[in-house]
C-alpha atoms as a PDB file:
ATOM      1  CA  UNK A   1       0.000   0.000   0.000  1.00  0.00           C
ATOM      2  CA  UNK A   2       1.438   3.357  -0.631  1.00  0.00           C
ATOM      3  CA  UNK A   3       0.539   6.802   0.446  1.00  0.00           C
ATOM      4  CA  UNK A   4      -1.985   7.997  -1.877  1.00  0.00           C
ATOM      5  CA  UNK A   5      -3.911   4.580  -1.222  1.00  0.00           C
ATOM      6  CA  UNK A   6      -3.890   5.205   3.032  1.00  0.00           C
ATOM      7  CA  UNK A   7      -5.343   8.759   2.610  1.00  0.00           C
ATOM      8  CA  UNK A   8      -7.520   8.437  -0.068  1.00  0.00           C
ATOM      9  CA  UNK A   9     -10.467   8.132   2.000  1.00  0.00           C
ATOM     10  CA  UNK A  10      -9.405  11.226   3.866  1.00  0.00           C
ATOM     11  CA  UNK A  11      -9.028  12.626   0.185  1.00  0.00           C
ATOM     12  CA  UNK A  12     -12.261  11.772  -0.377  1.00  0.00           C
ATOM     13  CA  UNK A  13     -14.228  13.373   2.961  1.00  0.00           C
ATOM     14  CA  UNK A  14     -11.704  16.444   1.892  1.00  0.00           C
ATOM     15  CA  UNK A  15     -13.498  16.525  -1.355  1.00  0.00           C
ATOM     16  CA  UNK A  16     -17.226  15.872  -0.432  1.00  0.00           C
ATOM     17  CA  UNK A  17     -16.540  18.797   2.200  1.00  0.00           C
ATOM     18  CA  UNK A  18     -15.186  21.475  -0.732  1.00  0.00           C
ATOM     19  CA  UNK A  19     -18.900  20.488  -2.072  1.00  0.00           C
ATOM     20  CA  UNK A  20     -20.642  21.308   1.101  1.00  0.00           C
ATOM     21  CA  UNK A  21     -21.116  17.303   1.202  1.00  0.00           C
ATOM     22  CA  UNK A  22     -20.907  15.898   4.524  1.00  0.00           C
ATOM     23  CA  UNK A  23     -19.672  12.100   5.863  1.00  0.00           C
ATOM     24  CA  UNK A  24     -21.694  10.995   6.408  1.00  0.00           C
ATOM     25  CA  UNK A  25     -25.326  12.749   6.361  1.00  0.00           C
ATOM     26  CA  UNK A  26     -23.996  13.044   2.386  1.00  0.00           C
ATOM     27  CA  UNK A  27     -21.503  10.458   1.195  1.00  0.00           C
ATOM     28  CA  UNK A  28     -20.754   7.260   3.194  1.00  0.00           C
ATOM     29  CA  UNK A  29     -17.110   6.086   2.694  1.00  0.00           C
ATOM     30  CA  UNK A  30     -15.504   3.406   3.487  1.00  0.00           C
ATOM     31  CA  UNK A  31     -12.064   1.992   3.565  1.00  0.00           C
ATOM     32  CA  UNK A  32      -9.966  -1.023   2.846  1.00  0.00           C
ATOM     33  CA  UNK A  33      -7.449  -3.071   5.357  1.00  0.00           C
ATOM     34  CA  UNK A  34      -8.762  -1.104   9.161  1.00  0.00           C
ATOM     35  CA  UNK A  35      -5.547   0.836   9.067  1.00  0.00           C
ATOM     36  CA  UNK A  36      -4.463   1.851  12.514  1.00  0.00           C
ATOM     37  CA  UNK A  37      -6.410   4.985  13.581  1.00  0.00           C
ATOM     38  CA  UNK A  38      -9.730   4.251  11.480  1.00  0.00           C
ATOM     39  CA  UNK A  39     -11.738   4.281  14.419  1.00  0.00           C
ATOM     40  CA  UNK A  40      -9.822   7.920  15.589  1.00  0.00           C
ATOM     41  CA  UNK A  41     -10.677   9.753  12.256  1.00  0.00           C
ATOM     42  CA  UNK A  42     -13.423  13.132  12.599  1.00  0.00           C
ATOM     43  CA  UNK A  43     -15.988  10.206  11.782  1.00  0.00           C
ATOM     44  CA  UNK A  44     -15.076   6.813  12.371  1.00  0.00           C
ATOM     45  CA  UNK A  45     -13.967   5.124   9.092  1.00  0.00           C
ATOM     46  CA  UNK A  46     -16.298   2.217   8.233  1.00  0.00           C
ATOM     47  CA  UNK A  47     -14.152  -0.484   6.903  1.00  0.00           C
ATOM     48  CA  UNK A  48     -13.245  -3.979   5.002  1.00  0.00           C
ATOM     49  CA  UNK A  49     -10.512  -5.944   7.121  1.00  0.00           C
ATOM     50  CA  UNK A  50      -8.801  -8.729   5.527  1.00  0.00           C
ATOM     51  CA  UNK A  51      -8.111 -11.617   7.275  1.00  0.00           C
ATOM     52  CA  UNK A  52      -4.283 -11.757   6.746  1.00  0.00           C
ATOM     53  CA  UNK A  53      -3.481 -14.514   9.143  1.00  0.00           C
ATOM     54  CA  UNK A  54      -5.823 -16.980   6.945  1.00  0.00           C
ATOM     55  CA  UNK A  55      -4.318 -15.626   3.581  1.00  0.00           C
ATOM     56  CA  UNK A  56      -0.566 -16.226   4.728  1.00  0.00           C
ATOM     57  CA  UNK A  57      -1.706 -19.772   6.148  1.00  0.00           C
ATOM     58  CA  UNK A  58      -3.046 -20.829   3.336  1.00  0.00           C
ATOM     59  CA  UNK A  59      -0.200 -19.247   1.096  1.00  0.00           C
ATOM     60  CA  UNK A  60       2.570 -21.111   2.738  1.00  0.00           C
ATOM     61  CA  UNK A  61       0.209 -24.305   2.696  1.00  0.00           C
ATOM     62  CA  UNK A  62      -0.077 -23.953  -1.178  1.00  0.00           C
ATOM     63  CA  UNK A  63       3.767 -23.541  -1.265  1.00  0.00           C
ATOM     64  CA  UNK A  64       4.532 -26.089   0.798  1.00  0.00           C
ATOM     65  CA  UNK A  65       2.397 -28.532  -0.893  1.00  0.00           C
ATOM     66  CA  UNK A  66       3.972 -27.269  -4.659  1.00  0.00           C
ATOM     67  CA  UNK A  67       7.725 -27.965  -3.088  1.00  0.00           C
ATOM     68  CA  UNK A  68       6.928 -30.944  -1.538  1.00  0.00           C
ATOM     69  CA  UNK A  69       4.749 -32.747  -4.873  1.00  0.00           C
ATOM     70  CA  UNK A  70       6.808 -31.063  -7.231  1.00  0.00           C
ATOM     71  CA  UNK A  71       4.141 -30.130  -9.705  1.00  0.00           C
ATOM     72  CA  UNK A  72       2.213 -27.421 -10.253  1.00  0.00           C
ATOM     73  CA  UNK A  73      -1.170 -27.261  -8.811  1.00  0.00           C
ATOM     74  CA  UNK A  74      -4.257 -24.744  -9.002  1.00  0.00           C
ATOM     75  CA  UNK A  75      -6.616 -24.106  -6.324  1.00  0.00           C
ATOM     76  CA  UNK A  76      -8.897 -21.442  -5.158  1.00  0.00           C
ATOM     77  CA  UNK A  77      -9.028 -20.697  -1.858  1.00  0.00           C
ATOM     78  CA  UNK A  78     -11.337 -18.505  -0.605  1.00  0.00           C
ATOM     79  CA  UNK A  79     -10.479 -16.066   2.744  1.00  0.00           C
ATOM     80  CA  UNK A  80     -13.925 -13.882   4.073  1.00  0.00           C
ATOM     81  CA  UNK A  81     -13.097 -10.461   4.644  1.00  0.00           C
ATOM     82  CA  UNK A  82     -14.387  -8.428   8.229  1.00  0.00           C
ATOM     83  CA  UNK A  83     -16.895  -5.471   7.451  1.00  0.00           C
ATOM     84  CA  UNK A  84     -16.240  -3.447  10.456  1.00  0.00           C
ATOM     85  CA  UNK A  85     -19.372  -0.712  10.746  1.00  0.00           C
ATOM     86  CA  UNK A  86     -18.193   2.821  11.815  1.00  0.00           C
ATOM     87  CA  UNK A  87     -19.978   6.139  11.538  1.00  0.00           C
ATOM     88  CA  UNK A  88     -18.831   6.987   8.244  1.00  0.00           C
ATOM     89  CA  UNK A  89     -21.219   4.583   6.318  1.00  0.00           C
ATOM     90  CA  UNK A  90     -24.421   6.504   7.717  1.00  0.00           C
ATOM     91  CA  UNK A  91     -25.838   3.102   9.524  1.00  0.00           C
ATOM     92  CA  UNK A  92     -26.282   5.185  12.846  1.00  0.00           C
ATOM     93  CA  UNK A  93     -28.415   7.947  11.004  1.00  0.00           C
ATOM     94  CA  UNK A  94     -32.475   7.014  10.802  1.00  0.00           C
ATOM     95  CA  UNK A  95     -32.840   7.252   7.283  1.00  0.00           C
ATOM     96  CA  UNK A  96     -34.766   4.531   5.139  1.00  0.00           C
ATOM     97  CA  UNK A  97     -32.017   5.270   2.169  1.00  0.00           C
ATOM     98  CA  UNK A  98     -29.264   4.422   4.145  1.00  0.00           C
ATOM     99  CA  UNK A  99     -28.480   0.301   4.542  1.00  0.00           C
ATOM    100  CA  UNK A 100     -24.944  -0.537   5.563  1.00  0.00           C
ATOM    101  CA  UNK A 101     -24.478  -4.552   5.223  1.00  0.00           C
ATOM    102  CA  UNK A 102     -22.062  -7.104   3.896  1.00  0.00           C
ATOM    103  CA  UNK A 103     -22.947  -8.361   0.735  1.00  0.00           C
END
């Protein structure tokens, strides 16, 4: 991840707020990988977690398996992501437009 990725959600309340928008009576936003301080923002970042212990489990399972077989193998593993509901998707707001949920 580099710089511009981290604060692009930042960026993007920035933005909405040059427009007279507002997170999150306006725009809901939400972010990628809970980076430390989500929860600390203005408005609590609403965000996807990714489960990172699974992912490098699996990897080195998958790698293991290729080294040890010696032959090349395909499989599709699967890892669920964490929605993690903060302020900045609007689900605290009573609105009937406004529906924060994993799909």
């Amino acid at each position: 991840m580099n710089g511009y990725e981290a604060m692009s959600d930042i960026i993007c309340r920035i933005r909405a707020g040059e427009k007279g928008l507002h997170v999150p009576e306006h725009v809901a936003v939400v972010g990628y990988g809970n980076l430390r301080g989500s929860s600390f923002l203005g408005v609590p970042l609403t965000t996807v977690q990714e489960n990172t212990r699974e992912i490098a489990t699996n990897a080195f399972a998958l790698l293991f398996h290729a080294i040890e077989n010696r032959k090349k193998t395909v499989k599709r593993v699967e890892v669920q992501p964490k929605l993690i509901i903060r302020k900045s998707c609007g689900r605290h707001l009573k609105s009937q437009y406004i529906k924060c949920e994993w799909v």
